[in-house]
Protein backbone atom coordinates (compact mmCIF):
# COMPACT_ATOMS: atom_id res chain seq x y z
CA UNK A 1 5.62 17.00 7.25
CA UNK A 2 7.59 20.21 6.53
CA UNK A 3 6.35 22.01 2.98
CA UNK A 4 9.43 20.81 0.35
CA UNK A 5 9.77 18.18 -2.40
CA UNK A 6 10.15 14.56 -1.19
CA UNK A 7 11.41 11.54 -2.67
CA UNK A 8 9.04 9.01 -2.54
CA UNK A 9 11.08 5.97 -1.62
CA UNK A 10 13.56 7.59 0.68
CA UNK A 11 10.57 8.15 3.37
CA UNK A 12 10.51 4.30 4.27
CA UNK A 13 13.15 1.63 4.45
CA UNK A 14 12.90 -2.10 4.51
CA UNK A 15 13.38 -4.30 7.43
CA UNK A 16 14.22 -7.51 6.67
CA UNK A 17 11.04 -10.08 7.79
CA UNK A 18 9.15 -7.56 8.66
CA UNK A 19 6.24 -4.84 7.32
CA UNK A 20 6.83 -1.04 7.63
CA UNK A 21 4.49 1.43 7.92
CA UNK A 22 4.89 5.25 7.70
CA UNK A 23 1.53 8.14 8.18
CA UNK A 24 2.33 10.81 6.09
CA UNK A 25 -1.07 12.81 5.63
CA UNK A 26 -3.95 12.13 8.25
CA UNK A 27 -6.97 13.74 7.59
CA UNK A 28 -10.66 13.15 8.44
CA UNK A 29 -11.34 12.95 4.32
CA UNK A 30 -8.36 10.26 4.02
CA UNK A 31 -5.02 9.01 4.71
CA UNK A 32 -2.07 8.62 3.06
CA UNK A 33 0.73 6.46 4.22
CA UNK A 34 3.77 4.48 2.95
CA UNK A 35 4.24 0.58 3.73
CA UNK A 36 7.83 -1.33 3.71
CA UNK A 37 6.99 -5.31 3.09
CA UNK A 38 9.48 -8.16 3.26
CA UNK A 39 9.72 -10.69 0.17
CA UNK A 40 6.96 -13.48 1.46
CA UNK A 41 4.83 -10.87 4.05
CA UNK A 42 1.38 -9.27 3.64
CA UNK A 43 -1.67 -8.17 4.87
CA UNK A 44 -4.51 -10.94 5.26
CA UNK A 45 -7.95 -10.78 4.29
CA UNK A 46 -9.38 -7.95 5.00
CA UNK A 47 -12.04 -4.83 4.13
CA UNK A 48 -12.31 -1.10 4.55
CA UNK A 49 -15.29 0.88 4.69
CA UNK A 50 -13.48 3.33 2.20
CA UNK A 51 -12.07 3.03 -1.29
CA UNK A 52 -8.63 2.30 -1.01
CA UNK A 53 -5.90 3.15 -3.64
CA UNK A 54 -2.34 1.20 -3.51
CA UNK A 55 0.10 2.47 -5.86
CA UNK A 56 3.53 0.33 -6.10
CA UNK A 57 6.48 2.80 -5.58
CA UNK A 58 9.34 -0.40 -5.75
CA UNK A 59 9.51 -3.86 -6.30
CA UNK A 60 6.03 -5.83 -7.15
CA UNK A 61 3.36 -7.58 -5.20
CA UNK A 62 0.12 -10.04 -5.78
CA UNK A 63 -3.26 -7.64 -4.79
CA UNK A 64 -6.29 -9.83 -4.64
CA UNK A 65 -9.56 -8.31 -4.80
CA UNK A 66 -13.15 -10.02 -4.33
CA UNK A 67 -11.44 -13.51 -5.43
CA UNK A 68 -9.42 -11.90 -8.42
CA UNK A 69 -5.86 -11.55 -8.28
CA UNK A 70 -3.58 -8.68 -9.54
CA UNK A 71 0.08 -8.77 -10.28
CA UNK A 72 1.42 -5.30 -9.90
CA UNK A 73 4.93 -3.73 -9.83
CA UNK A 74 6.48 -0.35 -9.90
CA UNK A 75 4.82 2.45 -11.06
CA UNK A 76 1.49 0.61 -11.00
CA UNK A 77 -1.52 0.59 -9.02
CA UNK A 78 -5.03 -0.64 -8.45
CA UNK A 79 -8.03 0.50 -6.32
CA UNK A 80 -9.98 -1.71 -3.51
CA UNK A 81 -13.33 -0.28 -3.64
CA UNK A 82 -15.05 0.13 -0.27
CA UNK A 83 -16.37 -2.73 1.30
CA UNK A 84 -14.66 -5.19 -0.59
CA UNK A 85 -12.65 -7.95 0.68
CA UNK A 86 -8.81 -7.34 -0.41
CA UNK A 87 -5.43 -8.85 1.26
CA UNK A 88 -2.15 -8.61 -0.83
CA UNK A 89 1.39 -10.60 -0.77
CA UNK A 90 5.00 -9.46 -1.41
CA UNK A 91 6.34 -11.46 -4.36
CA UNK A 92 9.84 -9.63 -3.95
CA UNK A 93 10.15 -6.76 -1.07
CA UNK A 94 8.53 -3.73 -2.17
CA UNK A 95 7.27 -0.40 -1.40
CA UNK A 96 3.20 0.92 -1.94
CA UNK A 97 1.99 3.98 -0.86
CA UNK A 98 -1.85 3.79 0.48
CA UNK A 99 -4.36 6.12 -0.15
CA UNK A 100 -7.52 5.60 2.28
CA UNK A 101 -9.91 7.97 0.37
CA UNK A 102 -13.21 8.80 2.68
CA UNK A 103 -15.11 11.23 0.80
């Protein structure tokens, strides 16, 4: 990406049924992309070996972590730590950006 000021929630649309996914920063400390989900769609059960930070740029979402369940909407956000199993469901469409933080 170009050096200038971005808005957020321009960088990624929705696509109706589907998930979206956009890389913005790939580096071997951590990543940084944007994801686009459909009302009902989400990621299954799954872990990372890195600490994972989700941040909810639109709409809101259900983030469960290690059995417990978060509820989180815009302008929120909540941390996977590494090696912890963590999936997450769309309860309207919305927008997260993920930060995939490796050292």
């Amino acid at each position: 990406m170009l050096e200038k000021i971005f808005i957020i929630s321009d960088l990624i649309t929705y696509q109706e049924g589907s998930i979206v996914s956009r890389e913005i920063i790939k580096k071997p400390t951590g990543n940084v992309t944007l994801f686009a989900f459909s009302k009902g769609q989400g990621l299954s059960e799954h872990m990372a070996p890195f600490d994972a930070l989700m941040y909810v740029i639109d709409g809101s979402a259900e983030i469960k972590i290690s059995e417990e369940v978060y509820k989180v909407g815009q302008g929120q956000m909540v941390i996977a730590p590494a090696n912890k199993p963590h999936e997450l469901k769309a309860v309207e469409k919305f927008k997260m950006m993920l930060l995939m933080l490796k050292s």
